[in-house]
C-alpha atoms as a PDB file:
ATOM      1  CA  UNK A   1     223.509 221.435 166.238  1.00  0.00           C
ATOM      2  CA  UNK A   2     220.529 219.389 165.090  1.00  0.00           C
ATOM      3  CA  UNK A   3     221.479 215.700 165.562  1.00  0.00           C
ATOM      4  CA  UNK A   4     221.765 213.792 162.029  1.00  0.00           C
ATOM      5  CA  UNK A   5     219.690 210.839 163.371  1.00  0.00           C
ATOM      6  CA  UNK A   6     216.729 213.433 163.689  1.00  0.00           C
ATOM      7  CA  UNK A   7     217.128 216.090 160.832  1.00  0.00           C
ATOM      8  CA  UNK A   8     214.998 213.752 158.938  1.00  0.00           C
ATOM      9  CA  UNK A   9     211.721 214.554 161.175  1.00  0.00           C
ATOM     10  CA  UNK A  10     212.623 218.259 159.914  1.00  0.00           C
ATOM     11  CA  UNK A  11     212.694 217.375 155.963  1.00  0.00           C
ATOM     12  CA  UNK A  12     208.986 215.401 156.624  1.00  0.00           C
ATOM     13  CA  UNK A  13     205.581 216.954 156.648  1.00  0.00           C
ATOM     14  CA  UNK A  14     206.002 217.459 160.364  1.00  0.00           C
ATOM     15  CA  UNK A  15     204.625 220.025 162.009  1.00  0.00           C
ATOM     16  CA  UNK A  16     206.173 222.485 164.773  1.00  0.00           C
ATOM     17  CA  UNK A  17     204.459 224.116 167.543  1.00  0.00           C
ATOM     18  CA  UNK A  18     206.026 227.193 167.884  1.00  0.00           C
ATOM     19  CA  UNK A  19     205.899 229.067 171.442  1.00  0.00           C
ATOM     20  CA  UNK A  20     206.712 232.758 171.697  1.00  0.00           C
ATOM     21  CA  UNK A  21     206.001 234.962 174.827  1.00  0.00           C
ATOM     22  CA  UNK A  22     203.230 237.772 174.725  1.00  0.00           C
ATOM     23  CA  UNK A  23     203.553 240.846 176.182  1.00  0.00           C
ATOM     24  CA  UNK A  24     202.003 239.945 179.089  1.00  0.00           C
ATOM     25  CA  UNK A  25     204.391 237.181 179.984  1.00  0.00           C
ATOM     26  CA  UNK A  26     201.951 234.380 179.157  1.00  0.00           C
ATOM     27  CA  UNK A  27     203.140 231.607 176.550  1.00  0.00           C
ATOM     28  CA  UNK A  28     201.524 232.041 172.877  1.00  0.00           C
ATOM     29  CA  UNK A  29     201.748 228.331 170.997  1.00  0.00           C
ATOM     30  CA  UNK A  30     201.455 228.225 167.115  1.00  0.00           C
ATOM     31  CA  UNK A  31     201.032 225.194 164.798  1.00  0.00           C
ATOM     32  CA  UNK A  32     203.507 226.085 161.952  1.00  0.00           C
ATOM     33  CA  UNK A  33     205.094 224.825 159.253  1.00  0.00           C
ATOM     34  CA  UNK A  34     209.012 223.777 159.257  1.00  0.00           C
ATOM     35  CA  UNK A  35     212.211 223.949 157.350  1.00  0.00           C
ATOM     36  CA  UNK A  36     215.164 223.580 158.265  1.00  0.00           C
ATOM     37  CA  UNK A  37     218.996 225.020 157.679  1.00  0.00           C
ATOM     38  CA  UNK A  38     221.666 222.263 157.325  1.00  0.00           C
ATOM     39  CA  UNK A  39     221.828 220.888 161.766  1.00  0.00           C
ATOM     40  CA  UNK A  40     222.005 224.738 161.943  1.00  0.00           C
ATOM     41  CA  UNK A  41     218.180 225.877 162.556  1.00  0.00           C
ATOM     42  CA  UNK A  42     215.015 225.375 162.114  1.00  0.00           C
ATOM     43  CA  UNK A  43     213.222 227.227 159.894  1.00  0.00           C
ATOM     44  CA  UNK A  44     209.681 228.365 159.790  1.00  0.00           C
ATOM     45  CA  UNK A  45     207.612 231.206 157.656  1.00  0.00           C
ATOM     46  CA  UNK A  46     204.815 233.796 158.734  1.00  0.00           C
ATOM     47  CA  UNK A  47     203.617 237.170 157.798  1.00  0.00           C
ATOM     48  CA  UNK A  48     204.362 240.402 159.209  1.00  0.00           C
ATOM     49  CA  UNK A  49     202.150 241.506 161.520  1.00  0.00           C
ATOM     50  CA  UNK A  50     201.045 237.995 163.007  1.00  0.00           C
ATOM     51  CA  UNK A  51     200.842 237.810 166.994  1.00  0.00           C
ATOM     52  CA  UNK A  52     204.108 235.599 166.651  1.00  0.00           C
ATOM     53  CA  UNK A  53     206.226 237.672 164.271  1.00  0.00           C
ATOM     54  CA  UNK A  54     205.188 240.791 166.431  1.00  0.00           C
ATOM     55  CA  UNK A  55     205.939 238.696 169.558  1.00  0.00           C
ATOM     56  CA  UNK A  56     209.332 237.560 168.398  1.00  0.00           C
ATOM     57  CA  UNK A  57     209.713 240.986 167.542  1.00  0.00           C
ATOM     58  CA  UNK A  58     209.415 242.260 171.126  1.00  0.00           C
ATOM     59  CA  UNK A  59     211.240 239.311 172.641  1.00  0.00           C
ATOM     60  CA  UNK A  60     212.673 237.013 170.933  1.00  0.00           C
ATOM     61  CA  UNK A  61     213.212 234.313 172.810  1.00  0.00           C
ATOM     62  CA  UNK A  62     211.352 230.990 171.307  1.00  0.00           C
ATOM     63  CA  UNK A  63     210.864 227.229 171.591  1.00  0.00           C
ATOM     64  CA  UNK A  64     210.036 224.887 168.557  1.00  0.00           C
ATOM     65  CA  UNK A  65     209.286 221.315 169.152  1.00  0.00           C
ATOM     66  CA  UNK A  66     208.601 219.150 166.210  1.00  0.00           C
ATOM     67  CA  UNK A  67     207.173 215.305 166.201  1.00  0.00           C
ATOM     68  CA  UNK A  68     208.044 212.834 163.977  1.00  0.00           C
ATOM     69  CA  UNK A  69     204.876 212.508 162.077  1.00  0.00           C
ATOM     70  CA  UNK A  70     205.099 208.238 162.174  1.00  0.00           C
ATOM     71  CA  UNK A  71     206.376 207.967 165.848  1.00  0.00           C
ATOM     72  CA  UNK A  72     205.231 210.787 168.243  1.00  0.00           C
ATOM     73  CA  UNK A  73     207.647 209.881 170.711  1.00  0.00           C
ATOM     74  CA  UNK A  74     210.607 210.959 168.562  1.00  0.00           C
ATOM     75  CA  UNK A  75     210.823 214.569 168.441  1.00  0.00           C
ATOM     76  CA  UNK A  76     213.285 217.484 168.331  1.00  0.00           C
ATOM     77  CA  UNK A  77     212.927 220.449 170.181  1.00  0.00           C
ATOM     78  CA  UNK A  78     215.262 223.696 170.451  1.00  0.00           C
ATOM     79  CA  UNK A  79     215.474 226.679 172.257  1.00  0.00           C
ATOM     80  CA  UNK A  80     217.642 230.139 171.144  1.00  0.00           C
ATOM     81  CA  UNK A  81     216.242 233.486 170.319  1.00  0.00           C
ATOM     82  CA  UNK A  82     215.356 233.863 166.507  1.00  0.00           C
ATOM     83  CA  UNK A  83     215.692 235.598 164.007  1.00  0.00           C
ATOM     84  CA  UNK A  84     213.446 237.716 161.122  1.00  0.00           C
ATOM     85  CA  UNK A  85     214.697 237.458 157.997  1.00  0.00           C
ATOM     86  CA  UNK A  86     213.134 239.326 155.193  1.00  0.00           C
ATOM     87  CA  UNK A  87     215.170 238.446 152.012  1.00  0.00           C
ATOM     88  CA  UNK A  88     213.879 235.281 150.431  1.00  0.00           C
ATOM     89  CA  UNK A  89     210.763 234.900 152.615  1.00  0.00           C
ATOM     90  CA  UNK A  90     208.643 235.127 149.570  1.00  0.00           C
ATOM     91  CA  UNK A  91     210.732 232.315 148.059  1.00  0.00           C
ATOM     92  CA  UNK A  92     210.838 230.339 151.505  1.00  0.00           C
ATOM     93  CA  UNK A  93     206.826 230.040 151.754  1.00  0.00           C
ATOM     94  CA  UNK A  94     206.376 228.593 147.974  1.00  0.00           C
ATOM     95  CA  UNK A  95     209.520 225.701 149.214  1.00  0.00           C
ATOM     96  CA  UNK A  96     207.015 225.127 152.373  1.00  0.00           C
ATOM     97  CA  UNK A  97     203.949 224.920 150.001  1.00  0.00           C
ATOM     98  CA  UNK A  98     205.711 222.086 147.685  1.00  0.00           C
ATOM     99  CA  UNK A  99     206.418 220.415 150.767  1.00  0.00           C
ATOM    100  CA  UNK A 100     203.437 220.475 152.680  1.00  0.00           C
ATOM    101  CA  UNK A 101     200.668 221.224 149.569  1.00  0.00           C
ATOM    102  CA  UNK A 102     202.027 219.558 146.763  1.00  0.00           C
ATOM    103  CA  UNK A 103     202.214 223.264 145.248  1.00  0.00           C
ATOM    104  CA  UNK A 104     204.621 224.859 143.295  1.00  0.00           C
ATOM    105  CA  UNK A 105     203.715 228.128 144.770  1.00  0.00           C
ATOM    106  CA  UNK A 106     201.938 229.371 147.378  1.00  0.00           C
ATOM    107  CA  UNK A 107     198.427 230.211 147.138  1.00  0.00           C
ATOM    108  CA  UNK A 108     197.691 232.623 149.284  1.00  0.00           C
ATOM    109  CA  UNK A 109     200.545 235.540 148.381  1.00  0.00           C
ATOM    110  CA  UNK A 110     199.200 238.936 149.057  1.00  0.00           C
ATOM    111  CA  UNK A 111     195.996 237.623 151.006  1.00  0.00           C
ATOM    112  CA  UNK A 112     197.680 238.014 154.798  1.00  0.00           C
ATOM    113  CA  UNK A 113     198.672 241.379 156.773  1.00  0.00           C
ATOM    114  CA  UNK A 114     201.907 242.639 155.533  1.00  0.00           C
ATOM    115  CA  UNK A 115     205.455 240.910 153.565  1.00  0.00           C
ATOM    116  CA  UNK A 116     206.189 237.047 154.287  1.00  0.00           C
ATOM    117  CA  UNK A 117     209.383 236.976 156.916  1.00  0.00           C
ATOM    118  CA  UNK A 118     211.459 233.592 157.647  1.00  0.00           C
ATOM    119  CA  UNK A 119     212.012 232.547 161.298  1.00  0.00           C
ATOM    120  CA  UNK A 120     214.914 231.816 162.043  1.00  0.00           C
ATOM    121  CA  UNK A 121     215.476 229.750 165.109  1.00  0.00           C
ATOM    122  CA  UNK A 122     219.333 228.841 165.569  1.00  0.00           C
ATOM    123  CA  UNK A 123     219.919 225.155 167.267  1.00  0.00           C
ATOM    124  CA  UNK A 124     221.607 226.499 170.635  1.00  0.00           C
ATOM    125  CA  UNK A 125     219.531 224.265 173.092  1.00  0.00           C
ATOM    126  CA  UNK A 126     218.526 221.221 171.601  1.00  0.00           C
ATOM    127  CA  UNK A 127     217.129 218.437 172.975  1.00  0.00           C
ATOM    128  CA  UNK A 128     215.769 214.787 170.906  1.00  0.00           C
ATOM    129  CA  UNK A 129     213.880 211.654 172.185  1.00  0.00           C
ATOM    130  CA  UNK A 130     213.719 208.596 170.662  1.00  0.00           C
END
């Protein structure tokens, strides 16, 4: 579980760096927006088709490490294999844009590769500083 004394750097407009593995074995690091389920996961939001959802989609194994955006040397950072999660995607992205644009919906629906899809990245190896 995601520590109570840090879920608050996951409710900010912090940002994650998201690491998936490419098929050739080599790391693949994405600045990403982030959510969050309860201390239960982090969650993030991308479209189909992106190098990370088709990454995840190969092997899912991931790592997510988020900074407090007022003291960088408080973080959170977790480990697991995610999850894709189709239903409420759409719905997810416009909650991110409110958060992070001041939006009530997200400007940019139809403009990327395929459907929106929610990461979900369970809080099995967790680790916090600070």
């Amino acid at each position: 579980m995601i520590p109570e004394s840090h879920i608050d750097i996951l409710a900010a407009e912090s940002y994650a760096h998201l690491s998936t593995v490419m098929p050739d074995g080599t790391p693949q690091v994405t600045p990403v927006w982030v959510d969050h389920d309860g201390r239960d996961a982090i969650l993030l939001n991308t479209a189909r088709g992106r190098q990370k959802e088709r990454n995840i989609r190969a092997n899912p194994k991931v790592g997510v490490s988020v900074l407090d955006p007022d003291d960088p040397y408080r973080y959170v950072s977790v480990r697991a294999e995610a999850e894709l999660i189709e239903d409420s995607a759409d719905d997810h992205i416009d909650t991110l844009a409110q958060q992070y644009m001041g939006v009530d919906e997200y400007p940019h629906h139809g403009e990327e590769s395929g459907p929106r899809v929610i990461v979900r990245v369970p809080a099995e190896n967790v680790a916090t500083s600070g």
